[in-house]
PDB file of N, CA and C in Angstrom:
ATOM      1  N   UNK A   1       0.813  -1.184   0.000  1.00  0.00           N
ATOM      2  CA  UNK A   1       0.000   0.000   0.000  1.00  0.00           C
ATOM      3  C   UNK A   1       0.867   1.262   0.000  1.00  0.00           C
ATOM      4  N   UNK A   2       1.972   0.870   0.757  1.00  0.00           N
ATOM      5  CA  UNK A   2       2.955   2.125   1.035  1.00  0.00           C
ATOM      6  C   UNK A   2       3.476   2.533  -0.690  1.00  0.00           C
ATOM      7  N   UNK A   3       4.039   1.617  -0.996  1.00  0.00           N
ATOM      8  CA  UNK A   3       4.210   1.878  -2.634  1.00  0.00           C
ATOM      9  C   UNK A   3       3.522   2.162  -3.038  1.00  0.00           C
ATOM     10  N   UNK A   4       1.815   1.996  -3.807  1.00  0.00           N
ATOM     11  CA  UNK A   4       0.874   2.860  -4.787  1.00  0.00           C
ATOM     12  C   UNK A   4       1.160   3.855  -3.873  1.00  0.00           C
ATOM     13  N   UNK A   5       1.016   4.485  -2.475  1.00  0.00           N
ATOM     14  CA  UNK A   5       1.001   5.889  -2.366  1.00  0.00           C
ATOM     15  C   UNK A   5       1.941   6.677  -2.753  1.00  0.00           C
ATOM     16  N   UNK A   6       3.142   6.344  -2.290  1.00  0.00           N
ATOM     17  CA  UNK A   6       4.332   6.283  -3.434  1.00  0.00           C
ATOM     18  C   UNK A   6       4.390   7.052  -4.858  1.00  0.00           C
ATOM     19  N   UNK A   7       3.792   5.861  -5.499  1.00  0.00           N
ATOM     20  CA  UNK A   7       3.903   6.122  -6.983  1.00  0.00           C
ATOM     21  C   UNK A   7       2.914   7.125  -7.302  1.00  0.00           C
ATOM     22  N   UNK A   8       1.465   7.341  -6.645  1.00  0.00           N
ATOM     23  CA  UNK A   8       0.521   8.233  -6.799  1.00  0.00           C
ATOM     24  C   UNK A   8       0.847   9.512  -6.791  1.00  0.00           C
ATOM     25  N   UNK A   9       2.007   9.879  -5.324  1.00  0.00           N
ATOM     26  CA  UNK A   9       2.472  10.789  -4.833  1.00  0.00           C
ATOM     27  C   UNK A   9       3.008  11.342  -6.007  1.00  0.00           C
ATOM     28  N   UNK A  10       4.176  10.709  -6.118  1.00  0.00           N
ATOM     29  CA  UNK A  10       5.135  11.057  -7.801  1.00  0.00           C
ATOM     30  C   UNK A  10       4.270  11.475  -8.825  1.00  0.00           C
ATOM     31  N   UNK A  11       3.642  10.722  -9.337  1.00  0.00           N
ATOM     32  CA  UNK A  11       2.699  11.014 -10.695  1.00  0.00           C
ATOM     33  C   UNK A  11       1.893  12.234 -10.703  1.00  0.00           C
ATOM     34  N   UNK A  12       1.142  12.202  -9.666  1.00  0.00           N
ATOM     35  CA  UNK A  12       0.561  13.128  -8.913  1.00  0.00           C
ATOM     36  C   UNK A  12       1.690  14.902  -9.120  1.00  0.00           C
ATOM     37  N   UNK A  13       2.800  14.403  -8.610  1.00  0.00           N
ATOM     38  CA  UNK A  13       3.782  15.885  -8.411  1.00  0.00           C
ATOM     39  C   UNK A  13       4.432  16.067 -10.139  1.00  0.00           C
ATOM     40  N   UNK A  14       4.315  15.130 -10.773  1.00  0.00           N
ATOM     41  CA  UNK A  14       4.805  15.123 -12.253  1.00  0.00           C
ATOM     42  C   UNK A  14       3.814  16.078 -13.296  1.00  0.00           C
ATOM     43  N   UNK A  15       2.785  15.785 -13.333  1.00  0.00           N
ATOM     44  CA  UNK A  15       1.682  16.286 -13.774  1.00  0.00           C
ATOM     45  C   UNK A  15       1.225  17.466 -13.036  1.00  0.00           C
ATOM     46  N   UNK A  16       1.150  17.784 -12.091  1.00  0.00           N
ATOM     47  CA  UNK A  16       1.306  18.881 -11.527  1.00  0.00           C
ATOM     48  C   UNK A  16       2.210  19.874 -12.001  1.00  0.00           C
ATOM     49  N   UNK A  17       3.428  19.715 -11.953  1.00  0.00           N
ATOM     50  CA  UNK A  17       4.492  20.641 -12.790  1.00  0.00           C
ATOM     51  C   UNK A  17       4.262  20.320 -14.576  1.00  0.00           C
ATOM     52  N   UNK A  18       3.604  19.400 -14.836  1.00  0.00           N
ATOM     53  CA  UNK A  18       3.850  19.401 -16.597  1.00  0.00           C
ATOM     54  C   UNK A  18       2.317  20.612 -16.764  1.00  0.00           C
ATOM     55  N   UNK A  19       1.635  20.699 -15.626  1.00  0.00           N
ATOM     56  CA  UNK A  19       0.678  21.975 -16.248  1.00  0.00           C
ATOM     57  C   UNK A  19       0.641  23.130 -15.558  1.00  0.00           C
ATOM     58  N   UNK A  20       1.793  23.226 -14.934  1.00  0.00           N
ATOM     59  CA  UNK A  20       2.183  24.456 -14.238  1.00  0.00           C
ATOM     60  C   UNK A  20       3.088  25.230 -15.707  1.00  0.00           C
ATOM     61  N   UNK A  21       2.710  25.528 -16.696  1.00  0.00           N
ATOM     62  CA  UNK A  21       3.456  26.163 -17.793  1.00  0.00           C
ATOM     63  C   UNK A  21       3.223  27.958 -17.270  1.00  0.00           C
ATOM     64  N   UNK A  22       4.966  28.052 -17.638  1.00  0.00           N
ATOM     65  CA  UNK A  22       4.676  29.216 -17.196  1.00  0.00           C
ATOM     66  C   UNK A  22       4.846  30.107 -18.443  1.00  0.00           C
ATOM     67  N   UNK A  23       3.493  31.156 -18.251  1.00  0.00           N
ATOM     68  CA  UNK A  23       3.049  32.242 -19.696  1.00  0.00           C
ATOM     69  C   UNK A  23       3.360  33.520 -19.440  1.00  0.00           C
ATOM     70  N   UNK A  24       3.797  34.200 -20.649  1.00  0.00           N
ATOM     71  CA  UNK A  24       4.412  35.617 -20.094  1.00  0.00           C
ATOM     72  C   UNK A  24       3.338  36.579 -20.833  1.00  0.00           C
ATOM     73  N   UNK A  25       3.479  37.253 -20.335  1.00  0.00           N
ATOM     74  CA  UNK A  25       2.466  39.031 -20.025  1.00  0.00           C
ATOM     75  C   UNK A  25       3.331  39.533 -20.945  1.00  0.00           C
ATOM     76  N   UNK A  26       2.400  40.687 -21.462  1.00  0.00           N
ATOM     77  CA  UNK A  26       2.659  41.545 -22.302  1.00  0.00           C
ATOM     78  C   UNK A  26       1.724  42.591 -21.947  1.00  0.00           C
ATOM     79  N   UNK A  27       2.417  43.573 -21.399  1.00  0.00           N
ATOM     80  CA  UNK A  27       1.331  44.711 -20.390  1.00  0.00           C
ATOM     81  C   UNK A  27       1.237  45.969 -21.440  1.00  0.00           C
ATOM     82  N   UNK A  28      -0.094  46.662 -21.421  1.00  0.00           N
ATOM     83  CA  UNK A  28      -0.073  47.803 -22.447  1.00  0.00           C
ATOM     84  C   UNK A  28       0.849  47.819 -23.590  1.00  0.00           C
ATOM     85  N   UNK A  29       0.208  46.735 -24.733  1.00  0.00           N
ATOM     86  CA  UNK A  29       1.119  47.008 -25.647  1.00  0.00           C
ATOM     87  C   UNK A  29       0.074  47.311 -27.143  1.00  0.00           C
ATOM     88  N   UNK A  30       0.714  47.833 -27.711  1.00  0.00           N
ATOM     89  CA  UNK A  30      -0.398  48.300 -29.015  1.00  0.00           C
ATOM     90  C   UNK A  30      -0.458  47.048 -29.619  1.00  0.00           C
ATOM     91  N   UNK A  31      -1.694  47.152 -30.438  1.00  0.00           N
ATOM     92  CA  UNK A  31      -2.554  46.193 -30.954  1.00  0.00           C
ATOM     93  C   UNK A  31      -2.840  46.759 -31.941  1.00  0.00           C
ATOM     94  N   UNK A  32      -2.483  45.436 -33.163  1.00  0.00           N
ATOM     95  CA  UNK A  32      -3.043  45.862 -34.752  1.00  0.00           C
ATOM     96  C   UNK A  32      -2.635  44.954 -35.455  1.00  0.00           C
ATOM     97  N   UNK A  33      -3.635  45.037 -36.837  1.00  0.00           N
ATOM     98  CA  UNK A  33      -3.626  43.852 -38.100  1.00  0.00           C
ATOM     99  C   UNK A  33      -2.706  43.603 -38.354  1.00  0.00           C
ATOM    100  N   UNK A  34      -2.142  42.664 -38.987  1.00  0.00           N
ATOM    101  CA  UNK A  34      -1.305  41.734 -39.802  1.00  0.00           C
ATOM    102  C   UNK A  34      -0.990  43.303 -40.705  1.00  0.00           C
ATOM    103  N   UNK A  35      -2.345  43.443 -41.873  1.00  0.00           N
ATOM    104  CA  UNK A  35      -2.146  44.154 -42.397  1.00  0.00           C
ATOM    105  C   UNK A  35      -1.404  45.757 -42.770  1.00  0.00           C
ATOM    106  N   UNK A  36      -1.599  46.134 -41.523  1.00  0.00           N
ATOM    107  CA  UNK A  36      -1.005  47.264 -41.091  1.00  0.00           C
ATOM    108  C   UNK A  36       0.242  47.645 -40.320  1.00  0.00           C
ATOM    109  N   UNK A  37       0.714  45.894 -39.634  1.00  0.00           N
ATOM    110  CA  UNK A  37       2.046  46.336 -38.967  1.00  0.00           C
ATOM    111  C   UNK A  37       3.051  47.506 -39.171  1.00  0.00           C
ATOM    112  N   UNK A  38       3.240  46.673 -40.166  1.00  0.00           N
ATOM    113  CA  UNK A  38       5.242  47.507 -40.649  1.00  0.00           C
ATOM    114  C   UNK A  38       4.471  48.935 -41.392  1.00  0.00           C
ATOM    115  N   UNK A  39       3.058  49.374 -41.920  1.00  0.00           N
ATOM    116  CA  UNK A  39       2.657  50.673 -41.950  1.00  0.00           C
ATOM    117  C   UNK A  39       2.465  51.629 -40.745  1.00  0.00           C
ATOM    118  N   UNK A  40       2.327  50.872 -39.665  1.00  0.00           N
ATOM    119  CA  UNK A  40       1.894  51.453 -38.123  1.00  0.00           C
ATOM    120  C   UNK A  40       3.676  51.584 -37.218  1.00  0.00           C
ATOM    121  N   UNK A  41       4.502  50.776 -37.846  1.00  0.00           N
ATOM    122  CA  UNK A  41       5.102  50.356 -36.485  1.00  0.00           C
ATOM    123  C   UNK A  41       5.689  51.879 -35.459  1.00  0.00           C
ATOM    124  N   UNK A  42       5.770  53.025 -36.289  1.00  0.00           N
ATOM    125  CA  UNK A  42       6.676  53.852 -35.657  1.00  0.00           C
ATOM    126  C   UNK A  42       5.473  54.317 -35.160  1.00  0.00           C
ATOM    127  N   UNK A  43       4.496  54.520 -35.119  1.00  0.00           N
ATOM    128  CA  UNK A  43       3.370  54.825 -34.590  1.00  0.00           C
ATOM    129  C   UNK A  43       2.026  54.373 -34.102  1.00  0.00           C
ATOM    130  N   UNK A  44       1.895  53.087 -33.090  1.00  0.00           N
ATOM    131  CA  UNK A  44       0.656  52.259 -33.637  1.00  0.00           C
ATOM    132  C   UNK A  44      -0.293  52.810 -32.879  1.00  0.00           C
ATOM    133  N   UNK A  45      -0.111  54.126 -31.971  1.00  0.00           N
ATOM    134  CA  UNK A  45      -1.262  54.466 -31.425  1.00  0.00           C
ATOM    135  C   UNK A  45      -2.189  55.299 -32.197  1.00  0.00           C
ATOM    136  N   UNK A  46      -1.590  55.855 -33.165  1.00  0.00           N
ATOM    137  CA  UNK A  46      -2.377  56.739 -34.557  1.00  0.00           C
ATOM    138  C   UNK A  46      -3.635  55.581 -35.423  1.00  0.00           C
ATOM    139  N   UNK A  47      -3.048  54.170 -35.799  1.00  0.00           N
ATOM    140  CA  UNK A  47      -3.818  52.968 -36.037  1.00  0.00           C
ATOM    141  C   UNK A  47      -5.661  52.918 -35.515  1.00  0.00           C
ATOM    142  N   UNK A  48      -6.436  53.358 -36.265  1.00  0.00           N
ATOM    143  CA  UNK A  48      -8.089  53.707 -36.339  1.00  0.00           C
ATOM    144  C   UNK A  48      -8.823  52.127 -35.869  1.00  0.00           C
ATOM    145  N   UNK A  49      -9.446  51.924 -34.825  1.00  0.00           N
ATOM    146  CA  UNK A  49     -10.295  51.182 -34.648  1.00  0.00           C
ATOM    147  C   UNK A  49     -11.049  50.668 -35.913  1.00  0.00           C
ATOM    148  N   UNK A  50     -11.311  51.170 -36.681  1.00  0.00           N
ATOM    149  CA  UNK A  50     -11.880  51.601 -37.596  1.00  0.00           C
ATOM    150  C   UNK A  50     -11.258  50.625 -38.627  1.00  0.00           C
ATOM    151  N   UNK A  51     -10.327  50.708 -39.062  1.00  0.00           N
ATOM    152  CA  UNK A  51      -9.126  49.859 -39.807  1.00  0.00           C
ATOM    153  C   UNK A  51      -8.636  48.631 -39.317  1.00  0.00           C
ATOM    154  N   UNK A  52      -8.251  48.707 -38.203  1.00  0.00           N
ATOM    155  CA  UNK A  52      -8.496  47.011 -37.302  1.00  0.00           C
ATOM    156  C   UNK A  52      -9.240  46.173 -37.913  1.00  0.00           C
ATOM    157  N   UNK A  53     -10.291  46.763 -37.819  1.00  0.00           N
ATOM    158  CA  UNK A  53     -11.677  45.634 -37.867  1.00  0.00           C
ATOM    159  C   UNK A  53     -11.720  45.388 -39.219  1.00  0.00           C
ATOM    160  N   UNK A  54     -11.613  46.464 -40.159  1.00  0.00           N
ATOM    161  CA  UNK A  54     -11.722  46.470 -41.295  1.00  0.00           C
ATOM    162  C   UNK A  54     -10.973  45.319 -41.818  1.00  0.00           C
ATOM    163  N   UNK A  55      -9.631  45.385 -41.783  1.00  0.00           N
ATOM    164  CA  UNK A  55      -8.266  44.435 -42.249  1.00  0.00           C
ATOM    165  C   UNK A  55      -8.265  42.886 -41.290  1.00  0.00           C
ATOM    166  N   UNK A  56      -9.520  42.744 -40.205  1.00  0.00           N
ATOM    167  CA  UNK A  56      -9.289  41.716 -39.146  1.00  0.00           C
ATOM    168  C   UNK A  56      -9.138  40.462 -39.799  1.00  0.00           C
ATOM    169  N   UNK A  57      -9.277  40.354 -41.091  1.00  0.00           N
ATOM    170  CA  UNK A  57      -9.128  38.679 -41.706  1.00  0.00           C
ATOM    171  C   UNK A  57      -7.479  38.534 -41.571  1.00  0.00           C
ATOM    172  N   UNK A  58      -6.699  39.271 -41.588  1.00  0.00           N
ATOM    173  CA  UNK A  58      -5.203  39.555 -41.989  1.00  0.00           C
ATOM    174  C   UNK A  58      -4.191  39.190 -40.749  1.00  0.00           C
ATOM    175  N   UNK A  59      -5.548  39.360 -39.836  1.00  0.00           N
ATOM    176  CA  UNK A  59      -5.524  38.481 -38.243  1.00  0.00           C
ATOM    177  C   UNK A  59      -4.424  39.650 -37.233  1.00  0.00           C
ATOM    178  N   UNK A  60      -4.102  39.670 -35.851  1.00  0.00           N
ATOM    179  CA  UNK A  60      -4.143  40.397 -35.187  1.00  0.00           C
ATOM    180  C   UNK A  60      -2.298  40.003 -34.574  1.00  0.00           C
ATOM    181  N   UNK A  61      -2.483  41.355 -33.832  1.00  0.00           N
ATOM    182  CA  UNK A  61      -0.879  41.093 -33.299  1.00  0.00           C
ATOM    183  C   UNK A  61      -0.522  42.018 -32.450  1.00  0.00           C
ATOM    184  N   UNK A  62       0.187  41.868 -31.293  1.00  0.00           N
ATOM    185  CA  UNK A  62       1.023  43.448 -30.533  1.00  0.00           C
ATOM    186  C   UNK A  62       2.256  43.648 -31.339  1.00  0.00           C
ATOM    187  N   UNK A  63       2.446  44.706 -31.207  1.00  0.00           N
ATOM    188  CA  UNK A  63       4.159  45.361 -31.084  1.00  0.00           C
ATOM    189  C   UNK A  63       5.335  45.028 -29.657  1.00  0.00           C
ATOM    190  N   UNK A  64       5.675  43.902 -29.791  1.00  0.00           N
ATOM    191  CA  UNK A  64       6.387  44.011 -28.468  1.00  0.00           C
ATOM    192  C   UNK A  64       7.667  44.791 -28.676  1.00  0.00           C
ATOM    193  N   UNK A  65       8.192  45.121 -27.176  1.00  0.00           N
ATOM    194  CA  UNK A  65       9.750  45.628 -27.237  1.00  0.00           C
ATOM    195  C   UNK A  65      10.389  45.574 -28.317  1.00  0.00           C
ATOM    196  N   UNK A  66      11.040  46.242 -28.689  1.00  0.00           N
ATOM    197  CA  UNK A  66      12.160  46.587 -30.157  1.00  0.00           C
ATOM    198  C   UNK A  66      11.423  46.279 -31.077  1.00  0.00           C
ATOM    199  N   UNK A  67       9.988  46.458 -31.274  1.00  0.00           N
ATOM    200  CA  UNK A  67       9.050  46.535 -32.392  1.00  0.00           C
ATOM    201  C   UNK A  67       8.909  45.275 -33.282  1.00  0.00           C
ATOM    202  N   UNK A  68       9.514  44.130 -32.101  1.00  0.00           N
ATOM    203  CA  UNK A  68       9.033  42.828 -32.530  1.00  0.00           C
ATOM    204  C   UNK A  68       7.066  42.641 -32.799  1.00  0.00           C
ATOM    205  N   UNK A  69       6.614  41.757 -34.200  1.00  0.00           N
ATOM    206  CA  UNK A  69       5.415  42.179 -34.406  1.00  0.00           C
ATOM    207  C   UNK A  69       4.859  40.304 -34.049  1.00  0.00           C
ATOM    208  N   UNK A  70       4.306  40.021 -33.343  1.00  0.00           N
ATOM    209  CA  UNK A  70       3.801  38.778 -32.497  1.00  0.00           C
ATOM    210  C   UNK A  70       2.629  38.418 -32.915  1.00  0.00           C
ATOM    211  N   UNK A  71       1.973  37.480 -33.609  1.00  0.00           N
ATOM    212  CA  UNK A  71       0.929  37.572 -34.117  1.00  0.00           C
ATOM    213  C   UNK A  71       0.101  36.508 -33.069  1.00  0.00           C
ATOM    214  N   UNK A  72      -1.280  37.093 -32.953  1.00  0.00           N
ATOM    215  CA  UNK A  72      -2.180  36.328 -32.415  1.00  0.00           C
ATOM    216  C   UNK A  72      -2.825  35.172 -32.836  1.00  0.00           C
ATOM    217  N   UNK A  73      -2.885  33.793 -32.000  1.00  0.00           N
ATOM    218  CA  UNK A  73      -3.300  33.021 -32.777  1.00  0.00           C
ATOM    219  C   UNK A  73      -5.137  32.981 -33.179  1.00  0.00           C
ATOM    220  N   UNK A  74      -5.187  32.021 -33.734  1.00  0.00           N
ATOM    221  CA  UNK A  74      -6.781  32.166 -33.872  1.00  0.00           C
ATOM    222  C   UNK A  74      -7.961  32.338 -32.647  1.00  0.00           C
ATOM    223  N   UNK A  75      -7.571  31.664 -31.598  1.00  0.00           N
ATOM    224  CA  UNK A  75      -8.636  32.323 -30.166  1.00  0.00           C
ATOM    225  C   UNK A  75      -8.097  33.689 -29.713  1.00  0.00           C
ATOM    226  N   UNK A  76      -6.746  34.104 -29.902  1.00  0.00           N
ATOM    227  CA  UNK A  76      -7.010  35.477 -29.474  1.00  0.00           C
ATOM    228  C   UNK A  76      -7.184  36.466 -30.536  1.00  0.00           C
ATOM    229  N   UNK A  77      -7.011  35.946 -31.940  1.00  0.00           N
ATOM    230  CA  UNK A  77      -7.368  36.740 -33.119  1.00  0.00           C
ATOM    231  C   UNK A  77      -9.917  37.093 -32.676  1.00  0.00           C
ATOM    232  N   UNK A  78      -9.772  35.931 -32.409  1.00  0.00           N
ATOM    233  CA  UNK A  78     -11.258  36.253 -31.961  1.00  0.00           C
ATOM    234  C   UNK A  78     -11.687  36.878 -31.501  1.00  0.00           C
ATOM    235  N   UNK A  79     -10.864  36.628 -29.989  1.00  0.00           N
ATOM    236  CA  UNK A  79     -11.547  37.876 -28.701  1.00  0.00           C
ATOM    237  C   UNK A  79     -11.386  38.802 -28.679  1.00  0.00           C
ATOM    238  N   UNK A  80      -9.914  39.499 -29.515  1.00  0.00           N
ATOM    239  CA  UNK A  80      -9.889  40.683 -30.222  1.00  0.00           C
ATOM    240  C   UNK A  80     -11.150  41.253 -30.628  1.00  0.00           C
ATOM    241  N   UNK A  81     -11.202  40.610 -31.668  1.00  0.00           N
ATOM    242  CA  UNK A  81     -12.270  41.237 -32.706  1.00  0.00           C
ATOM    243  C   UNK A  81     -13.449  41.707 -32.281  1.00  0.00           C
ATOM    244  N   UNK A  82     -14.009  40.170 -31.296  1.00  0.00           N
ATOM    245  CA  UNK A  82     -15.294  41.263 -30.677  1.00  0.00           C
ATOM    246  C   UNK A  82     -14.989  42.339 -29.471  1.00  0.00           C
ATOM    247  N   UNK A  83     -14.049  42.372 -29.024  1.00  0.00           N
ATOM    248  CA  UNK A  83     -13.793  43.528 -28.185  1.00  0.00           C
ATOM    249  C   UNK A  83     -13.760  44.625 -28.813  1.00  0.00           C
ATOM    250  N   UNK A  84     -13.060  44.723 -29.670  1.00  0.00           N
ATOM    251  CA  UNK A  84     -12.808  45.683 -31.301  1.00  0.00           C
ATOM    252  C   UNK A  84     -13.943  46.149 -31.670  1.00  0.00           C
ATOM    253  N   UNK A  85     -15.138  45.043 -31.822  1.00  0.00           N
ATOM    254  CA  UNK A  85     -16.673  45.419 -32.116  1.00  0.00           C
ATOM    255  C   UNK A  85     -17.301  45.806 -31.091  1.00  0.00           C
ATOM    256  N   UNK A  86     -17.582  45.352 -29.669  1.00  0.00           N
ATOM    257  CA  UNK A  86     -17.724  46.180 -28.624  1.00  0.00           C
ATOM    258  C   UNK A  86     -17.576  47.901 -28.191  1.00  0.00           C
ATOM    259  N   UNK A  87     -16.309  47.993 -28.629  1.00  0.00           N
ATOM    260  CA  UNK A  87     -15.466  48.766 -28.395  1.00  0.00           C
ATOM    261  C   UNK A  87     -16.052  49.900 -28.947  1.00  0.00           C
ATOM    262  N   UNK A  88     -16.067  51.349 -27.844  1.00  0.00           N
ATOM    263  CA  UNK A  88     -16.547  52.352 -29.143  1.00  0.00           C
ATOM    264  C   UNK A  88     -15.202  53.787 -29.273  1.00  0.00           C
ATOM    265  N   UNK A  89     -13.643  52.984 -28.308  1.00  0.00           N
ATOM    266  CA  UNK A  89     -12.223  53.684 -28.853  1.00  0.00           C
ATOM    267  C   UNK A  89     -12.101  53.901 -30.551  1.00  0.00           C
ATOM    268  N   UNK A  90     -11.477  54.842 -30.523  1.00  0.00           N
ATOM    269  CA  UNK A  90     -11.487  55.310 -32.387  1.00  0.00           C
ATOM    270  C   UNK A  90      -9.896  54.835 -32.290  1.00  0.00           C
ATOM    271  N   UNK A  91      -9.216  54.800 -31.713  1.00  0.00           N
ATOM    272  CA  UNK A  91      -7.723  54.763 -31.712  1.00  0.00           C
ATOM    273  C   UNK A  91      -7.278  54.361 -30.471  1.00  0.00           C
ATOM    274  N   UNK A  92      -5.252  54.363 -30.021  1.00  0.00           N
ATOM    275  CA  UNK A  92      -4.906  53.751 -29.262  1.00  0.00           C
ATOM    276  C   UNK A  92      -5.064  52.632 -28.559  1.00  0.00           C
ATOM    277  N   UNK A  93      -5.089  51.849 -29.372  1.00  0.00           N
ATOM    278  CA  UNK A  93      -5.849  50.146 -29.110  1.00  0.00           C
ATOM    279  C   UNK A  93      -4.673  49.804 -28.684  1.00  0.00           C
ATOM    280  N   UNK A  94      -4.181  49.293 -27.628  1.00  0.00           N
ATOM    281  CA  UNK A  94      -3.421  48.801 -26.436  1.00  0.00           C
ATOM    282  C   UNK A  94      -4.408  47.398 -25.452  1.00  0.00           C
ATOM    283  N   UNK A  95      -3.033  46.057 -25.449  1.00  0.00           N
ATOM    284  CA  UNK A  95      -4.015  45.031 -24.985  1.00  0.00           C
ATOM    285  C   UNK A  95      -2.937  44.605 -23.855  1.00  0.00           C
ATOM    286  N   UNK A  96      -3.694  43.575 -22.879  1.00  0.00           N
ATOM    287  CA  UNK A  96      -2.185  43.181 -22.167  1.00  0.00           C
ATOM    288  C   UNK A  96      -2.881  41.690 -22.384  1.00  0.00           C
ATOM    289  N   UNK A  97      -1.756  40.719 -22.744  1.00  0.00           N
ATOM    290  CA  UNK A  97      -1.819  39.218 -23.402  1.00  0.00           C
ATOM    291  C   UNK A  97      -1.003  38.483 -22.311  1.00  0.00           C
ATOM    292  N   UNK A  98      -1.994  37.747 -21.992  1.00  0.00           N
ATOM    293  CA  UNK A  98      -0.984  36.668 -21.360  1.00  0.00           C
ATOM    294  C   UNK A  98      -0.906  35.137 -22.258  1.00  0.00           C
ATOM    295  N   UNK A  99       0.151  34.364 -22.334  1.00  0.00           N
ATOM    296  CA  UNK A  99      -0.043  33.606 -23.439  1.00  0.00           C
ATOM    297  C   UNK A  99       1.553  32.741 -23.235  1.00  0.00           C
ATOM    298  N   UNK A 100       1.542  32.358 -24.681  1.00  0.00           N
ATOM    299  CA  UNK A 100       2.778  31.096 -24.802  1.00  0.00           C
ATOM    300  C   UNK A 100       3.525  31.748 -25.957  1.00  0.00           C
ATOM    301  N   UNK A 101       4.284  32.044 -26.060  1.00  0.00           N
ATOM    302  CA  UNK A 101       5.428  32.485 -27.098  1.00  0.00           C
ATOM    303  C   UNK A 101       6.097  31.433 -27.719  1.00  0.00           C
ATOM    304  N   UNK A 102       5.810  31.001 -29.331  1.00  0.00           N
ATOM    305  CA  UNK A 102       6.452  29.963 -29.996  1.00  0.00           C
ATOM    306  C   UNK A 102       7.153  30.829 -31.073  1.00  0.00           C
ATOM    307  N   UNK A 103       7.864  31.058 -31.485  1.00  0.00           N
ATOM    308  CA  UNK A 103       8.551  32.211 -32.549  1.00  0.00           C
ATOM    309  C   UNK A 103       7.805  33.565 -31.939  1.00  0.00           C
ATOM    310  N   UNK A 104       7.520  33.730 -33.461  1.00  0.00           N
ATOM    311  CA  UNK A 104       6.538  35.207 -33.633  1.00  0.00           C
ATOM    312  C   UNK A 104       5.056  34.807 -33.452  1.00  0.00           C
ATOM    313  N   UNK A 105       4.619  33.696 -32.708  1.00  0.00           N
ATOM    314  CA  UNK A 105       3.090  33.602 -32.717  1.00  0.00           C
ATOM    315  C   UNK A 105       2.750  33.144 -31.576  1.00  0.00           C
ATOM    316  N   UNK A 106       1.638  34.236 -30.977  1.00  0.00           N
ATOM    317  CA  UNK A 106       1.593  33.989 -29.282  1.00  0.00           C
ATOM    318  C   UNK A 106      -0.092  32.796 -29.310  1.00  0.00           C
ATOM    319  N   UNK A 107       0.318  31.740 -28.189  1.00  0.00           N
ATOM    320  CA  UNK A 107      -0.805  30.866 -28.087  1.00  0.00           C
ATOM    321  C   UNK A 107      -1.532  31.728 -27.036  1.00  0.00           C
ATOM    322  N   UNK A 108      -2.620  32.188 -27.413  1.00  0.00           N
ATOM    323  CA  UNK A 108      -3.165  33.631 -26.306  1.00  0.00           C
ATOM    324  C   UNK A 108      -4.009  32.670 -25.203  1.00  0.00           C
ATOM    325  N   UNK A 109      -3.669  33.039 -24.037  1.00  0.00           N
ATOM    326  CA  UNK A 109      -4.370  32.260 -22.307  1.00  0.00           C
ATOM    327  C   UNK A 109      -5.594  33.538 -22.289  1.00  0.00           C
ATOM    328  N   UNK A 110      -5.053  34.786 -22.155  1.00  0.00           N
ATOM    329  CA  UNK A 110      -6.100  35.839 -21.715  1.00  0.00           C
ATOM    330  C   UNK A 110      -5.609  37.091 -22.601  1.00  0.00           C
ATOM    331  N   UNK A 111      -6.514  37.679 -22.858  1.00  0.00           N
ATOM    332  CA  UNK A 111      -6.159  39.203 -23.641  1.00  0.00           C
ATOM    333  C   UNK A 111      -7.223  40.004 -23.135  1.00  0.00           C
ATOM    334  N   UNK A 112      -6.512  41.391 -23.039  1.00  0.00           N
ATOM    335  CA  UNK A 112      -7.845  42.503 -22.706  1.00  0.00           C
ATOM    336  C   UNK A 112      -7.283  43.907 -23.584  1.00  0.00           C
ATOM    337  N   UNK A 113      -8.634  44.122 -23.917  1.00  0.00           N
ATOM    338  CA  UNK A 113      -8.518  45.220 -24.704  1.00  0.00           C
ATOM    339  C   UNK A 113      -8.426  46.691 -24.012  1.00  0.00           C
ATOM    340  N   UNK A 114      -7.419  47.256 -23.627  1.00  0.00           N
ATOM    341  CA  UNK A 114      -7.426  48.681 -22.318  1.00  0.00           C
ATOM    342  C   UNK A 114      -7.813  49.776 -22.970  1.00  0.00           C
ATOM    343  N   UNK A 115      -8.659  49.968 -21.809  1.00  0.00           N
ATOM    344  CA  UNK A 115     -10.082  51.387 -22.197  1.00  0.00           C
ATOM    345  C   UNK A 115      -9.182  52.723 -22.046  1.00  0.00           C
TER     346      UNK A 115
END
């Protein structure tokens, strides 16, 4: 008996850490299309709500640090969008993402669109 508790214990603490993944934040960072990146980058708070939505098939992305452009995957390309449609900001679209970083394409956990 002492052993299965044992082995339960272990398995138990294994799986525990295999879904303890740890996701990094991206706090107030501008938000915008595929389409518009490298047209926005020196400026993405000028970037029109308006145009977002418009270009949203082209799918979504922040500007991180040194104007790396991170693209959202398809669930946070979503929740974007209807926040985007919600939304009645004309400009300065800024989100903070928490998520999984694989290259340039974030697996999005949570995103919010800041008012």
């Amino acid at each position: 008996m002492r052993v299965f508790a044992a082995v339960c214990a272990v398995l138990f603490g294994l799986s525990a850490g295999a879904s303890a993944v740890p996701f990094e934040t991206w706090t107030n960072v501008p938000l915008v299309d595929s389409m518009c990146s490298r047209k926005v980058q020196k400026d993405p708070d000028t970037h029109p709500r308006d145009c977002a939505v418009k270009c949203a098939e082209s799918g979504f992305g922040i500007l991180a640090e040194g104007g790396a452009f991170l693209k959202l995957d398809k669930a946070g390309n979503e929740k974007v969008l209807a926040a985007l449609k919600a939304s009645e900001k004309k400009d300065h679209l800024r989100v903070t993402v928490t998520g999984d970083r694989s290259g340039e394409t974030l697996t999005v956990k949570t995103i919010e669109l800041l008012k």
